[in-house]
C-alpha atoms as a PDB file:
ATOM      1  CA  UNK A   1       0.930 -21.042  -8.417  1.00  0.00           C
ATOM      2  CA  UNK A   2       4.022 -20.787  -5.986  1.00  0.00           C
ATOM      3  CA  UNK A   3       4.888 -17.317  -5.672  1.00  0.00           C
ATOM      4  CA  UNK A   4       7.585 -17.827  -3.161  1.00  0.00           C
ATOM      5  CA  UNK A   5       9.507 -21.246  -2.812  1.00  0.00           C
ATOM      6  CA  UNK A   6      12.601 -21.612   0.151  1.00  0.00           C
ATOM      7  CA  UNK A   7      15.034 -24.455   0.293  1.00  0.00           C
ATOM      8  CA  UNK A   8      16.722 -25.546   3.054  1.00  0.00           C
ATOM      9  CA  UNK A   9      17.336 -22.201   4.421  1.00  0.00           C
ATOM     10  CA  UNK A  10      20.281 -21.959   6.312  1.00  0.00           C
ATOM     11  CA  UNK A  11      21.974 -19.093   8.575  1.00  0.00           C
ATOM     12  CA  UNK A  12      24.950 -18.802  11.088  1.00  0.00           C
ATOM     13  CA  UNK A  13      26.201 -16.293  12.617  1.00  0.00           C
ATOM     14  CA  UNK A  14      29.882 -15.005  14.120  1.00  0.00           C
ATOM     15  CA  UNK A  15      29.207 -13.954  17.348  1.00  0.00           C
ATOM     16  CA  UNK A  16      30.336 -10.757  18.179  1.00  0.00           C
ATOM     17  CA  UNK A  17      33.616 -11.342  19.678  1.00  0.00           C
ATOM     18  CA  UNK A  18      34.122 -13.498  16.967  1.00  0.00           C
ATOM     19  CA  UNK A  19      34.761 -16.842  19.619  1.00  0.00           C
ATOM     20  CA  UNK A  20      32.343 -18.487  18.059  1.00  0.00           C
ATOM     21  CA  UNK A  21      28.993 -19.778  15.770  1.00  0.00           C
ATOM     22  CA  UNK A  22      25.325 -19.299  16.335  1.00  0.00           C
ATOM     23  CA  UNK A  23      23.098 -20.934  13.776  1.00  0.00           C
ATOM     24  CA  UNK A  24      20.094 -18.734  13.671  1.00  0.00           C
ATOM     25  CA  UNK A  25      17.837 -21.237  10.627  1.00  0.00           C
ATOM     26  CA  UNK A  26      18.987 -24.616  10.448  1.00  0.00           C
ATOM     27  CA  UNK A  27      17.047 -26.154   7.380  1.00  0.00           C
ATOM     28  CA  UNK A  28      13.819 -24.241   6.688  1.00  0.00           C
ATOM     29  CA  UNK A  29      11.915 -25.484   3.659  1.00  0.00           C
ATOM     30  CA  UNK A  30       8.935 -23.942   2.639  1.00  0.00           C
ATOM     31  CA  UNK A  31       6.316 -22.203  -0.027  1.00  0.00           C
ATOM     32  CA  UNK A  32       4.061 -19.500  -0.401  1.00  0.00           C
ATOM     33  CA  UNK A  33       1.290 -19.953  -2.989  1.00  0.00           C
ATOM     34  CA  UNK A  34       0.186 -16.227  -5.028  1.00  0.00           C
ATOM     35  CA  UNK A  35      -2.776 -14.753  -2.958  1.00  0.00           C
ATOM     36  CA  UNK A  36      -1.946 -16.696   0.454  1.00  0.00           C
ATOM     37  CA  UNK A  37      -2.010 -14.534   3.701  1.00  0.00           C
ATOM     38  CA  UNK A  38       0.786 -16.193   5.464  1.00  0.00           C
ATOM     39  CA  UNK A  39       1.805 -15.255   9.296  1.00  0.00           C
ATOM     40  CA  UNK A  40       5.325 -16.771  10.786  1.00  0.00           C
ATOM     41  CA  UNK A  41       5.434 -16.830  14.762  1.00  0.00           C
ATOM     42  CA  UNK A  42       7.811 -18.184  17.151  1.00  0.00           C
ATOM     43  CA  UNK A  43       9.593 -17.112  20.141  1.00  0.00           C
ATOM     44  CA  UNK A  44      12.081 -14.299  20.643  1.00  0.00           C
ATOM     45  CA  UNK A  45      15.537 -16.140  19.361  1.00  0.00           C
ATOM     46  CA  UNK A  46      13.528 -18.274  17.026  1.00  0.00           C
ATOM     47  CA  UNK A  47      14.733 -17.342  13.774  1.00  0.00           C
ATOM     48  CA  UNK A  48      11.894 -15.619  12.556  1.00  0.00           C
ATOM     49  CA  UNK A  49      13.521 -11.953  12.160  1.00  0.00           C
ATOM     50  CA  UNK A  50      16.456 -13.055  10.752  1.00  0.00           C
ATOM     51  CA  UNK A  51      14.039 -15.309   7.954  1.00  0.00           C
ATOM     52  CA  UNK A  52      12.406 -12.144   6.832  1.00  0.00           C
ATOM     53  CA  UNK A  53      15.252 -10.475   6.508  1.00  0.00           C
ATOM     54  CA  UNK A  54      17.008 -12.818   3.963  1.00  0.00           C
ATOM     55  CA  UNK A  55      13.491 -13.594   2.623  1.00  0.00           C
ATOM     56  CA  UNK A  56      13.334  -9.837   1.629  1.00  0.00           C
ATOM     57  CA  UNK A  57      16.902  -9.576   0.053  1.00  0.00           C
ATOM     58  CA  UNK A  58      18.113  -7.650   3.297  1.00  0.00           C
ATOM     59  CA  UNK A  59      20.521 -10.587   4.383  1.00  0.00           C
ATOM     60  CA  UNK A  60      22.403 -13.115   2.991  1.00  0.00           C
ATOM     61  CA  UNK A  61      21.688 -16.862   3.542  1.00  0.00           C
ATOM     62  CA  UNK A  62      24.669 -19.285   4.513  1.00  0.00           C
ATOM     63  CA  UNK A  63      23.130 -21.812   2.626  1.00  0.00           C
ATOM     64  CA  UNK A  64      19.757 -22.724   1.088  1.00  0.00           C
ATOM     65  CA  UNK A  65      18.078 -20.850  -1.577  1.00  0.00           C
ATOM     66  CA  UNK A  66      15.333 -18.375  -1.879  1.00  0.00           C
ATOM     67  CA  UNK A  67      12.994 -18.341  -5.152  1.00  0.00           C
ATOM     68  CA  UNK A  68      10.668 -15.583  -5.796  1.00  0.00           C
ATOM     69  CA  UNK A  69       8.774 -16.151  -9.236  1.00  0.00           C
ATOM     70  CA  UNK A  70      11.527 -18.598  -9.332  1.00  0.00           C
ATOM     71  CA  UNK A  71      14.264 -16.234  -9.429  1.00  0.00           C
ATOM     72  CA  UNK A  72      17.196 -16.887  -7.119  1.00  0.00           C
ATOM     73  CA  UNK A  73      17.617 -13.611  -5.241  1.00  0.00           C
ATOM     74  CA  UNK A  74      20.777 -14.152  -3.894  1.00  0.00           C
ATOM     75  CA  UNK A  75      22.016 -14.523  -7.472  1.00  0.00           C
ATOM     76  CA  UNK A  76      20.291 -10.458  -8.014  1.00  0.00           C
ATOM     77  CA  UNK A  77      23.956  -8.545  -8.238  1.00  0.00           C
ATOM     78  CA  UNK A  78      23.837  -6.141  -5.897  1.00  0.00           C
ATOM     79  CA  UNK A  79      23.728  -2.969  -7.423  1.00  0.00           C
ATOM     80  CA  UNK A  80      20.175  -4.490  -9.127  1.00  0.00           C
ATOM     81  CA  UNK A  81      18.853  -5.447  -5.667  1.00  0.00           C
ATOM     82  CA  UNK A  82      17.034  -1.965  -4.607  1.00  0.00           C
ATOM     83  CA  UNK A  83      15.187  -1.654  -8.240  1.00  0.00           C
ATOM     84  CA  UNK A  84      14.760  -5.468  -7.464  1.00  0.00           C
ATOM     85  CA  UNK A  85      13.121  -4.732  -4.222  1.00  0.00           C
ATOM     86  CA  UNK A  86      10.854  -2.032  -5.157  1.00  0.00           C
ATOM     87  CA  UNK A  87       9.544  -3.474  -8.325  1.00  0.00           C
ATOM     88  CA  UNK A  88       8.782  -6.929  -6.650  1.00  0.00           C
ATOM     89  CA  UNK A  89       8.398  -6.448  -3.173  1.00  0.00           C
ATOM     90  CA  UNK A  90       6.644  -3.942  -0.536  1.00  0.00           C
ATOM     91  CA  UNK A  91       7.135  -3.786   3.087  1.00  0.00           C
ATOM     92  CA  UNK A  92       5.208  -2.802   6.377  1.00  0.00           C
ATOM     93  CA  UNK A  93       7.220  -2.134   9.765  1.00  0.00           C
ATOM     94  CA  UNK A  94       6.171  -2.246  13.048  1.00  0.00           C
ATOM     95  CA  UNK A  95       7.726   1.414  13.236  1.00  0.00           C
ATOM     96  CA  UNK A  96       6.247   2.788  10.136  1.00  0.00           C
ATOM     97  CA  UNK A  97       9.525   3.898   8.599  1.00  0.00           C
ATOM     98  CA  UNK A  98       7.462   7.339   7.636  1.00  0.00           C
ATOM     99  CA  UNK A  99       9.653  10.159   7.249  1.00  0.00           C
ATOM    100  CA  UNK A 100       8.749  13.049   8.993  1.00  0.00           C
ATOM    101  CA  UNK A 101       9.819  15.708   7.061  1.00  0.00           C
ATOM    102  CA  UNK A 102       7.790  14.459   4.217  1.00  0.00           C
ATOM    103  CA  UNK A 103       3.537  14.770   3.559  1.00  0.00           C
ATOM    104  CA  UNK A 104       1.958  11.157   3.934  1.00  0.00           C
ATOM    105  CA  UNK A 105       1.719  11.514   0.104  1.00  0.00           C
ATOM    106  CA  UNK A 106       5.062  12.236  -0.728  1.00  0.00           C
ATOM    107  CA  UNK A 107       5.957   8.970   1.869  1.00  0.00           C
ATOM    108  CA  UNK A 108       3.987   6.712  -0.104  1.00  0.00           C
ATOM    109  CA  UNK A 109       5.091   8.397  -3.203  1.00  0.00           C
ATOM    110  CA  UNK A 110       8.782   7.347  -2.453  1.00  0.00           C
ATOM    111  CA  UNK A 111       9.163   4.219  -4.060  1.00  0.00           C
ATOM    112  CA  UNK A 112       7.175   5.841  -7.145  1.00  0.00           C
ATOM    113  CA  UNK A 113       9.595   8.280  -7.127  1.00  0.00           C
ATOM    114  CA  UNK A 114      12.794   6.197  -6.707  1.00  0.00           C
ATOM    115  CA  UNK A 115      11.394   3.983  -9.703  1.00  0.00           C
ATOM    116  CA  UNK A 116      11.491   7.221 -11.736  1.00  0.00           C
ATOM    117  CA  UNK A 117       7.350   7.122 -12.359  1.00  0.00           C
ATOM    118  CA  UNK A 118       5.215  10.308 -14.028  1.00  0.00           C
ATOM    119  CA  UNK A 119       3.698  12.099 -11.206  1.00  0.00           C
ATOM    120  CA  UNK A 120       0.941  11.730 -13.250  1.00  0.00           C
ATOM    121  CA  UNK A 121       0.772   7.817 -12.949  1.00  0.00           C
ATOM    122  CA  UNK A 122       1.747   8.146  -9.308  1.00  0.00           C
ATOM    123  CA  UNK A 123      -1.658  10.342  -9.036  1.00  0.00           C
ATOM    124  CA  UNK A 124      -3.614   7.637 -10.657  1.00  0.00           C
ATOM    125  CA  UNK A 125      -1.864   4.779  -8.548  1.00  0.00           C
ATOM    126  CA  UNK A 126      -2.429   6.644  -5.408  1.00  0.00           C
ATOM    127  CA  UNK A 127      -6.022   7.628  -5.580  1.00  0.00           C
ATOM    128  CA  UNK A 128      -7.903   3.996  -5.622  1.00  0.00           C
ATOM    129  CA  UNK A 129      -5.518   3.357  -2.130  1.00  0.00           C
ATOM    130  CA  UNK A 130      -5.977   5.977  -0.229  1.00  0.00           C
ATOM    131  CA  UNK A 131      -9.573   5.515  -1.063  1.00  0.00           C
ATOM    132  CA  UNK A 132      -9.624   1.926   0.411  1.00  0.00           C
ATOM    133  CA  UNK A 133      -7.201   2.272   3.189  1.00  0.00           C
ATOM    134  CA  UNK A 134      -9.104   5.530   4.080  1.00  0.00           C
ATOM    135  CA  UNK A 135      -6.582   8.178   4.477  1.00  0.00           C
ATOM    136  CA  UNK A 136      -7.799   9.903   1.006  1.00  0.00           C
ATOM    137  CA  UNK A 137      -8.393  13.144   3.333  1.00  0.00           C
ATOM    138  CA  UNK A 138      -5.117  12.924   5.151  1.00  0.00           C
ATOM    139  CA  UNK A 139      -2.505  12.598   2.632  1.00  0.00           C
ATOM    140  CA  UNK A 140      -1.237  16.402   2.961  1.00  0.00           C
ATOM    141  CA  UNK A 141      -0.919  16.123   6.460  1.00  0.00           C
ATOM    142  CA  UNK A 142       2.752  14.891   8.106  1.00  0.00           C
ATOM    143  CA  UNK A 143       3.257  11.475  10.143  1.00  0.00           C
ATOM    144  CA  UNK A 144       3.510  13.759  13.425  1.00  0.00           C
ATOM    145  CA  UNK A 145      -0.079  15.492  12.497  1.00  0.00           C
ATOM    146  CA  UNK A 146      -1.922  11.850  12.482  1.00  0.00           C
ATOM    147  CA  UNK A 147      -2.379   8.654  14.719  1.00  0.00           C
ATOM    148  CA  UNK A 148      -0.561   5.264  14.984  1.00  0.00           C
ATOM    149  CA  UNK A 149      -2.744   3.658  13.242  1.00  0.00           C
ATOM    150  CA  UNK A 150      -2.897   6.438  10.106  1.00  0.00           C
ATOM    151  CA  UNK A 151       0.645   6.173  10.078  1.00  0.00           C
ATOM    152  CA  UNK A 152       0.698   2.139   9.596  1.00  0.00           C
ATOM    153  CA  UNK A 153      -2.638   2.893   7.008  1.00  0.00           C
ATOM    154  CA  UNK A 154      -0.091   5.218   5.050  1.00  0.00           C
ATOM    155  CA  UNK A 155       2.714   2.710   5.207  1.00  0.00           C
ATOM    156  CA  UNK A 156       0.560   0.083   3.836  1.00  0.00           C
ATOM    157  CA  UNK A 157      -0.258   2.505   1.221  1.00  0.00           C
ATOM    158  CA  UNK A 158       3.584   3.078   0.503  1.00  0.00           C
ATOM    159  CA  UNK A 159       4.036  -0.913   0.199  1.00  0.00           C
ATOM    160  CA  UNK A 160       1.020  -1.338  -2.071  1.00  0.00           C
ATOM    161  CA  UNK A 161       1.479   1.420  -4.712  1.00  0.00           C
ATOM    162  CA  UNK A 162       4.504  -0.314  -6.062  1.00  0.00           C
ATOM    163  CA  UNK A 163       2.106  -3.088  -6.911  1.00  0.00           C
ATOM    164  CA  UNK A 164       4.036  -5.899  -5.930  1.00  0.00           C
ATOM    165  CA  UNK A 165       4.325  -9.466  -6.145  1.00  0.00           C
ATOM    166  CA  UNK A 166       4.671  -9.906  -1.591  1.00  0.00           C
ATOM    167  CA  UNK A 167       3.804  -7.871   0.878  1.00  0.00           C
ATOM    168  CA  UNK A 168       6.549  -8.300   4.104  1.00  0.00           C
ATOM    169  CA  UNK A 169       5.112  -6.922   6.955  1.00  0.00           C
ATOM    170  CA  UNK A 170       7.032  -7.660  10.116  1.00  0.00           C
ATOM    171  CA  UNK A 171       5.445  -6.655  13.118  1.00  0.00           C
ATOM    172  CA  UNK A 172       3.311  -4.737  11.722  1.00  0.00           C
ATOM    173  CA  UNK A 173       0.673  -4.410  14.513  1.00  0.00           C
ATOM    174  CA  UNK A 174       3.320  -3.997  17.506  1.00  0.00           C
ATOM    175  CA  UNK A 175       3.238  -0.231  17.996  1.00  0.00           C
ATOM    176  CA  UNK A 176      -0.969  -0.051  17.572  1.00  0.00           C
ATOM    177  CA  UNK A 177      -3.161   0.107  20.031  1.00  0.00           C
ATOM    178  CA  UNK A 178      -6.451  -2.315  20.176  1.00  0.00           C
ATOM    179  CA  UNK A 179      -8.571  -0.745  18.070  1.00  0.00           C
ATOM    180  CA  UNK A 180      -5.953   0.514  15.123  1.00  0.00           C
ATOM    181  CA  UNK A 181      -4.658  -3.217  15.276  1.00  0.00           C
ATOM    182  CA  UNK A 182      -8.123  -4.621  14.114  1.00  0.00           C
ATOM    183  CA  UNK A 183      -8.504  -1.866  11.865  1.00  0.00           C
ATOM    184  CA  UNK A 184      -5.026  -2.273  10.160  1.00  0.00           C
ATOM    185  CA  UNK A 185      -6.130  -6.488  10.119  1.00  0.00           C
ATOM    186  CA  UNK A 186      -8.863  -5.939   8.457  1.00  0.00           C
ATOM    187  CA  UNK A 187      -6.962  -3.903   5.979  1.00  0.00           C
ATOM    188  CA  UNK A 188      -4.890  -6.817   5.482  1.00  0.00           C
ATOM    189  CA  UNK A 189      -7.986  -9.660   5.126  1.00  0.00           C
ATOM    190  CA  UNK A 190      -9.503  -6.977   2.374  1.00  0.00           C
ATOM    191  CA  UNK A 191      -6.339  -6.489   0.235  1.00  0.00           C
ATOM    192  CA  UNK A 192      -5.451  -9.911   0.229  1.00  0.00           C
ATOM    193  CA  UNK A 193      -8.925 -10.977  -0.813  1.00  0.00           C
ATOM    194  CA  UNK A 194      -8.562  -9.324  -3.507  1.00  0.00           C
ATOM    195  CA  UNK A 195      -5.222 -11.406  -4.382  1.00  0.00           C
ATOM    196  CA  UNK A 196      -2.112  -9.924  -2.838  1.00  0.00           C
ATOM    197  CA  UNK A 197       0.100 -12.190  -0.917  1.00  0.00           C
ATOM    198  CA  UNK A 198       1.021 -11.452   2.438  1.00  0.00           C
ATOM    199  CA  UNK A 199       3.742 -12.663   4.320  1.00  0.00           C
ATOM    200  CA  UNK A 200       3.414 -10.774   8.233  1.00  0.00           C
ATOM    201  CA  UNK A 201       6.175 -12.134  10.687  1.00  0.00           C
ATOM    202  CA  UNK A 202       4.225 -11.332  14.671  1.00  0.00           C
ATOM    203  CA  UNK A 203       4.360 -12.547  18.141  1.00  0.00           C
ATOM    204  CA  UNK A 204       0.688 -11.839  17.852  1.00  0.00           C
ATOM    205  CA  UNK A 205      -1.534 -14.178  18.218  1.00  0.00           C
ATOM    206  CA  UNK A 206      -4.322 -11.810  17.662  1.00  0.00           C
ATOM    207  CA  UNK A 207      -2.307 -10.944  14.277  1.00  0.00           C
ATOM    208  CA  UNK A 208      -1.966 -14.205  13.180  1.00  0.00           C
ATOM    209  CA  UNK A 209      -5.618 -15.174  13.440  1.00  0.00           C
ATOM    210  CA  UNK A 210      -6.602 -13.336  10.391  1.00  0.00           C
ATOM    211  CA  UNK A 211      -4.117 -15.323   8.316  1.00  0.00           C
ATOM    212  CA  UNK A 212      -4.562 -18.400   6.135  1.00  0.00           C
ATOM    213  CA  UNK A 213      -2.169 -20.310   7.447  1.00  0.00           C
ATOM    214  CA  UNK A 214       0.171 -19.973  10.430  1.00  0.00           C
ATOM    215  CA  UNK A 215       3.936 -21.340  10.189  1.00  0.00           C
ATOM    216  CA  UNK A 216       5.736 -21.626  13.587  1.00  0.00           C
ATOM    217  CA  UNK A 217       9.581 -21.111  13.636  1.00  0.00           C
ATOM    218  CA  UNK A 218      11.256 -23.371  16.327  1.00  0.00           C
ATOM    219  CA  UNK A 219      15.170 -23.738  17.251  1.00  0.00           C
ATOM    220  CA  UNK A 220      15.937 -22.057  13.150  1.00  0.00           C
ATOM    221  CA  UNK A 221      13.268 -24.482  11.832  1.00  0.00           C
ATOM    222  CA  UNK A 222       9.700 -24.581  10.316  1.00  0.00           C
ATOM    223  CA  UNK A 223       8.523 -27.087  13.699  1.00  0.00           C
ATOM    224  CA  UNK A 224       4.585 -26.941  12.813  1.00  0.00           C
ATOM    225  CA  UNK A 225       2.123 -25.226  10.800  1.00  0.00           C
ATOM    226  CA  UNK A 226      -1.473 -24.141  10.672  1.00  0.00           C
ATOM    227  CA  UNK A 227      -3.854 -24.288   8.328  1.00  0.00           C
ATOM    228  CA  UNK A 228      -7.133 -21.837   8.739  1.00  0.00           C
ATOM    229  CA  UNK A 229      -9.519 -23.984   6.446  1.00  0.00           C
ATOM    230  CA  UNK A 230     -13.322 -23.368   7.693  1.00  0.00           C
ATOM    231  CA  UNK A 231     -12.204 -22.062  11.346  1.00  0.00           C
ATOM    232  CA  UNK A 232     -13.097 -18.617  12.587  1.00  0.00           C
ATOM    233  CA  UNK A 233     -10.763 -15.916  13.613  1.00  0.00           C
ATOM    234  CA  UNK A 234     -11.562 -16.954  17.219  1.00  0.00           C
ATOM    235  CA  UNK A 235     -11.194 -20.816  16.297  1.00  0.00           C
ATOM    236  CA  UNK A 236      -7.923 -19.959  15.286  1.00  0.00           C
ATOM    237  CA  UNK A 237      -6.622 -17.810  17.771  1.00  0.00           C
ATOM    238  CA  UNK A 238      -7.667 -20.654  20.328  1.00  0.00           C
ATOM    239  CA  UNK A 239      -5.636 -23.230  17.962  1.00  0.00           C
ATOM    240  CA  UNK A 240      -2.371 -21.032  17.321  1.00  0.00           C
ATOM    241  CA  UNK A 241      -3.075 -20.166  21.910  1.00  0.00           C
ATOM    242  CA  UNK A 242      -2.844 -23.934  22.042  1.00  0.00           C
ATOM    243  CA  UNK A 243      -0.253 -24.314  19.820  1.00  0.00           C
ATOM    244  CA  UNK A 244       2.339 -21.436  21.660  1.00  0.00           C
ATOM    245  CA  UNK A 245       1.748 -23.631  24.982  1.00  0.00           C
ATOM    246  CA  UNK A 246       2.443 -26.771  23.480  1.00  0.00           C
ATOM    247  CA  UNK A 247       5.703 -25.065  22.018  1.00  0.00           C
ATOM    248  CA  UNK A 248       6.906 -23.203  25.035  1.00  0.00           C
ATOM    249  CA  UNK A 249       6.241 -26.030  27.041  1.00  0.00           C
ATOM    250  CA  UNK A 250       7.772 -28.771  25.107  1.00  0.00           C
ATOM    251  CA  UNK A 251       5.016 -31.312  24.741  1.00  0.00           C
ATOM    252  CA  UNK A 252       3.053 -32.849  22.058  1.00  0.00           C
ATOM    253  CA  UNK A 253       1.788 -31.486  19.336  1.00  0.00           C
ATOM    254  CA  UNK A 254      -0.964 -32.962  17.171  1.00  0.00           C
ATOM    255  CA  UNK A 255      -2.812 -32.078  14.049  1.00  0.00           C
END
C-alpha cells in the first residue's frame, strides 16, 4: 500500500536580496510503499534538505502535492499541523534535538506529553523501546551524562513512541562515530523489519546501504534510483559508490 505518494514537487526560492529566483525541486514525482526503508542522497545544493522539509510539513511547496495516507498536507490548516505531525509522523536529527535540561525519559516522553497521553500509557509505550533500542538502564540519566550514539538511540526512541505512520530521519548518522553509526543502522534494519517506514535523507553512503531502495536527488529532481533486491550491504554500497561517480562526474548511468 502507498503510504506516501509526491507529485510533481516543486520549490523556488527568493534569494536573499530578493534580485532574484532559485528553484531548489523542479518536478519530483515519487512514492513510498508502508514498511519501505527508503534513503534520498545527492549532493550538497541538490534539493534533498529542502524535500524533507516540505515532505515533513516544515515547508511549503510552490507547486506539486504531497499525500500522506492520501491526505494533502498542505491542505492541514495550520494551527492542526503540530497535532498533525506528532500523531503521524516522527523524526531523527543528525543533532539529536535532546534537551538538556530534561532526563532521556522525559525527552522521549515529549511528544507523549504534548499529545496530552496518561503517564500511565506513556510507561507502557516506553518500556518495549527502550528495551529494544537498549537504553532501558539509561533513561534517568541527561543527554550530557551519555554518548553520541545513546543520544541518537534516545531520539529514535522519542520518534517511535508516537507510533507513527514515517519515520524522517535526516542525517541521522552525521554526528556518530564508526561504531555508534552501525549500531544506530542496525537499529534502523530491525525496526523497519518489523514494518515501520523509513524515510533517512544522508550523504552517506555507508547509511544508505542498509536501505531498500536508494533515490538520488539531482539539479531539484529524482535523476536515478536504486533498488536493493538480493544485493548485500556491501553490494550496495559498491552500486550507490558507483552511482555518486557517475553523478558527480556527469556520465552514463545504466541499470
Amino acid at each position: 500500500m502507498t503510504l506516501l505518494q509526491v507529485n510533481h514537487l516543486k520549490k523556488i526560492y527568493a534569494s536573499r536580496l530578493g534580485g532574484s529566483l532559485v528553484q531548489a525541486l523542479s518536478d519530483v514525482n515519487f512514492s513510498v510503499e508502508e514498511g519501505e526503508f527508503v534513503a534520498i542522497m545527492g549532493e550538497s545544493g541538490s534539493g534533498k534538505t529542502t524535500l524533507l522539509n516540505i515532505l515533513a510539513a516544515l515547508d511549503k511547496p510552490t507547486g506539486g502535492e504531497v499525500l500522506l495516507n492520501g491526505k494533502n498536507i498542505a491542505a492541514i490548516p495550520e494551527g492542526q499541523m503540530a497535532a498533525f505531525r506528532r500523531s503521524h509522523m516522527g523524526f531523527v536529527f543528525q543533532d539529536f534535538n535532546l534537551l538538556d535540561t530534561f532526563s532521556l525519559k522525559d525527552n522521549i516522553f515529549l511528544p507523549l506529553v504534548l499529545a496530552r497521553k496518561e503517564y500511565r500509557e506513556m510507561e507502557q509505550r516506553i518500556a518495549p523501546i527502550a528495551q529494544r533500542l537498549g537504553i532501558g538502564d539509561l533513561l534517568n540519566k541527561y543527554p550530557y551524562e551519555v554518548s553520541g550514539g545513546q543520544k541518537q538511540r534516545a531520539a529514535v526512541a522519542r520518534a517511535l513512541i508516537t507510533q507513527p505512520n514515517i519515520v524522517f530521519a535526516d542525517e541521522p548518522t552525521g554526528a556518530l562515530d564508526s561504531k555508534a553509526t552501525e549500531s544506530l543502522l542496525r537499529v534502523f534494519e530491525e525496526i523497519n523489519r518489523e514494518g515501520q517506514t523509513i524515510l533517512m535523507v544522508t550523504h552517506s553512503t555507508r547509511a544508505a546501504s542498509h536501505a531498500g531502495r536508494v533515490l538520488f536527488i539531482k539539479d531539484g529532481l529524482v535523476y536515478h534510483q536504486i533498488y536493493r533486491g538480493n544485493q548485500s550491504n556491501g553490494e550496495l554500497y559498491q552500486k550507490i559508490s558507483d552511482t555518486l561517480t557517475v553523478l558527480a562526474t556527469g556520465g552514463e548511468l545504466h541499470e
